[in-house]
Protein backbone atom coordinates (compact mmCIF):
# COMPACT_ATOMS: atom_id res chain seq x y z
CA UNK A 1 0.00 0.00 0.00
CA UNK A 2 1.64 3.32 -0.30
CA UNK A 3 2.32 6.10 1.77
CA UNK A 4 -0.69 8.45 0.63
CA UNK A 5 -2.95 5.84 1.60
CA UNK A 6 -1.60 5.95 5.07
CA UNK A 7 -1.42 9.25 5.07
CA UNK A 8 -5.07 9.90 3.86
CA UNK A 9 -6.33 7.15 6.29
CA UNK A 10 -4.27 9.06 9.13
CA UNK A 11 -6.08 12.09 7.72
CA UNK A 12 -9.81 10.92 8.15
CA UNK A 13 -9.00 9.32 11.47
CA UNK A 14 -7.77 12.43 13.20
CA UNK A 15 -10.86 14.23 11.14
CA UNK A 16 -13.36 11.60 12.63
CA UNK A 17 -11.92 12.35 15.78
CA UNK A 18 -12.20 15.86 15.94
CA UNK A 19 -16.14 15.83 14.95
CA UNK A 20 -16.54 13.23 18.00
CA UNK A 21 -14.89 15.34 20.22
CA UNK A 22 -17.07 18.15 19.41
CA UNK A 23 -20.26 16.23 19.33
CA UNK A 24 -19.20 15.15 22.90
CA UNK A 25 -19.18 18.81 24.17
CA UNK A 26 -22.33 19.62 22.64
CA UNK A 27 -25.37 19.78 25.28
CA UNK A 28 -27.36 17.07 24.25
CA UNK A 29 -24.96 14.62 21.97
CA UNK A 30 -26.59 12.69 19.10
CA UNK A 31 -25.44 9.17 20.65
CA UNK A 32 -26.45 7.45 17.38
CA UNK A 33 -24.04 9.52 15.31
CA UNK A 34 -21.11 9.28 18.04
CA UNK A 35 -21.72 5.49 17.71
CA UNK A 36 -21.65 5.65 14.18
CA UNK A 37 -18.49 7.78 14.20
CA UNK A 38 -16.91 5.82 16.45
CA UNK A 39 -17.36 2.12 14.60
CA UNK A 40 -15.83 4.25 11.21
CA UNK A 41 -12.87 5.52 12.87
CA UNK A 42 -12.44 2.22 14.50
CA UNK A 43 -12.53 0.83 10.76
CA UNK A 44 -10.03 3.10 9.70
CA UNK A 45 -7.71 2.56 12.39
CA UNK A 46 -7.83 -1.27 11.76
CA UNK A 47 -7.26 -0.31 8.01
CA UNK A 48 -3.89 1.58 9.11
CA UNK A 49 -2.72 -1.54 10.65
CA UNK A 50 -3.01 -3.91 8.40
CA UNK A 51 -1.04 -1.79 6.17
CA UNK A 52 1.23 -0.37 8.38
């Protein structure tokens, strides 16, 4: 795999976590879209390893 892969992967994960972070320090969080964000950066992250 190459390195902008990785690098675009590394992108989107630290993206993914950013909007969950701010959806956590909202009032009311949407719990269904934190989930939901949480199982795709958890999908990336598994994606980085296996080509890592």
């Amino acid at each position: 795999m190459s390195t902008s892969h990785l690098s675009a992967l590394k992108s989107r994960h630290a993206d993914l976590d950013e909007k969950i972070a701010n959806e956590e320090r909202r009032p009311a969080p949407d719990m269904a879209v934190l989930a939901q964000m949480k199982k795709q950066k958890l999908r990336i992250k598994e994606e980085m390893v296996t080509i890592a």
